[in-house]
Protein backbone atom coordinates (compact mmCIF):
# COMPACT_ATOMS: atom_id res chain seq x y z
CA UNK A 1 0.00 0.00 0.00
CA UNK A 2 1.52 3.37 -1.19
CA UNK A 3 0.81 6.86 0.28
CA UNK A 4 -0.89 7.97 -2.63
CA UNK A 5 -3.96 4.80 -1.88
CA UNK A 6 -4.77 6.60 1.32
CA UNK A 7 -7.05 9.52 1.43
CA UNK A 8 -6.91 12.22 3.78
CA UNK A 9 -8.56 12.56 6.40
CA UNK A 10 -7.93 16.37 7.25
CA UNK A 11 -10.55 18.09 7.01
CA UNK A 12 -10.72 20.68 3.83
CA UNK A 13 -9.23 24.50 4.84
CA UNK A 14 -11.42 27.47 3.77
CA UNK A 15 -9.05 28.72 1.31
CA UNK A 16 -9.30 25.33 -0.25
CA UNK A 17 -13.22 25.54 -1.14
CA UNK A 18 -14.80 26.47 -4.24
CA UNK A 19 -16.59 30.40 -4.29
CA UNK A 20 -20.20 28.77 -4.10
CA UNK A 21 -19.10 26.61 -0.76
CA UNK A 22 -16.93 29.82 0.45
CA UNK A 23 -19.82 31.87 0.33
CA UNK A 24 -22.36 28.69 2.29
CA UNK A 25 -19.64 28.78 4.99
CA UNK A 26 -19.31 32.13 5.56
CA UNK A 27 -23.31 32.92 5.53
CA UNK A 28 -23.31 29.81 7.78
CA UNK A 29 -20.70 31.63 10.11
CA UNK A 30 -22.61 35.15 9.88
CA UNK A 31 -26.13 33.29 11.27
CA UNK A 32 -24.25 31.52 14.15
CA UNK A 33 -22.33 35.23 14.87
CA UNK A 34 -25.61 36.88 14.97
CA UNK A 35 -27.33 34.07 16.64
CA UNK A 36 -24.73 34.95 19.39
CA UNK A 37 -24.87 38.65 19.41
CA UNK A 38 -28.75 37.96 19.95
CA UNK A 39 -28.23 36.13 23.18
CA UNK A 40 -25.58 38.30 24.50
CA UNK A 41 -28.06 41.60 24.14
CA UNK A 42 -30.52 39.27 25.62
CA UNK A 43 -28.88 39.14 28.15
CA UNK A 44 -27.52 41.82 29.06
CA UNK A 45 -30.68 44.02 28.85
CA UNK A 46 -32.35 41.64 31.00
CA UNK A 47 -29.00 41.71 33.73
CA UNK A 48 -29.60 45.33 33.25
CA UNK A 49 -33.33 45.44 34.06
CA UNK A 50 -33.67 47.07 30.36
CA UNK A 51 -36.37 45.29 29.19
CA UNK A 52 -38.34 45.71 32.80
CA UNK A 53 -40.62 48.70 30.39
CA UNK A 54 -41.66 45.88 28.20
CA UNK A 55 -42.55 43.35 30.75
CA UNK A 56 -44.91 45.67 32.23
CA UNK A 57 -46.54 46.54 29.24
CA UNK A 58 -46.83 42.98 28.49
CA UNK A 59 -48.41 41.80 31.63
CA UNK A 60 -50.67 45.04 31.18
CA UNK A 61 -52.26 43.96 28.06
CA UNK A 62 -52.53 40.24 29.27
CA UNK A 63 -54.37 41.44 32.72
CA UNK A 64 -56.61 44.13 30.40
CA UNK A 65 -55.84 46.43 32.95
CA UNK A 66 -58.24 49.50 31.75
CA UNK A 67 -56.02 52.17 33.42
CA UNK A 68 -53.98 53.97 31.36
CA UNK A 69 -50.41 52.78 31.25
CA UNK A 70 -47.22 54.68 32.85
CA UNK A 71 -45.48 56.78 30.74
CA UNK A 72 -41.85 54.97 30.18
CA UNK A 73 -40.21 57.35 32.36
CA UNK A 74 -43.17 57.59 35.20
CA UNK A 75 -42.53 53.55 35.28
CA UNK A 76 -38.71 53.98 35.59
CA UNK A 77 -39.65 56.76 38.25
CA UNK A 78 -41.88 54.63 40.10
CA UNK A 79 -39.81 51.42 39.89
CA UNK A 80 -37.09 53.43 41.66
CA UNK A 81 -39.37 54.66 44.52
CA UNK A 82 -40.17 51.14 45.08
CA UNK A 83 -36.54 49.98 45.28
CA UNK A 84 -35.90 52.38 47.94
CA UNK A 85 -38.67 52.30 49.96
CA UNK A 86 -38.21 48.99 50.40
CA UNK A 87 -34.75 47.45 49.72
CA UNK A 88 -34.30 43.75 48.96
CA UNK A 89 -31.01 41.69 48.46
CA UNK A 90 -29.63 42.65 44.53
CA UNK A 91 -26.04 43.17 43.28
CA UNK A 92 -25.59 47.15 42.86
């Protein structure tokens, strides 16, 4: 058996595929990448307490609470007051 019978078993390098398979990989690549940012600002905003607005809304509209809703800032304003008046455990 000669070296030229065996096949390799490397796998193929990216400079080694054709333009059509070049471009598969790297729009393969891109989806995972954003796929990634997307969990990262997920997150984030919710370590943050940035998407605390939207909750509220939500659970407003589920509850068809017939009361107007806080403004954004009037929520922010009010969540605040409630922190301090009455401190639990939290990191910052």
């Amino acid at each position: 058996m000669s070296h030229g019978d065996v096949s390799p078993t490397v796998p193929v390098a990216h400079a080694m595929l054709s333009p059509r398979n070049r471009v598969g990989w790297l729009v393969a690549c891109g989806g995972r990448l954003v796929a990634c940012g997307s969990g990262i600002r997920w997150y984030l905003r919710e370590l943050m307490g940035d998407s605390s607005y939207a909750r509220y809304l939500a659970h407003r509209a589920t509850h068809n609470d017939p009361t107007p809703p806080l403004s954004e800032r009037d929520f922010w304003r009010q969540k605040h007051r409630d922190d301090e008046a009455s401190p639990r455990s939290r990191c910052c």
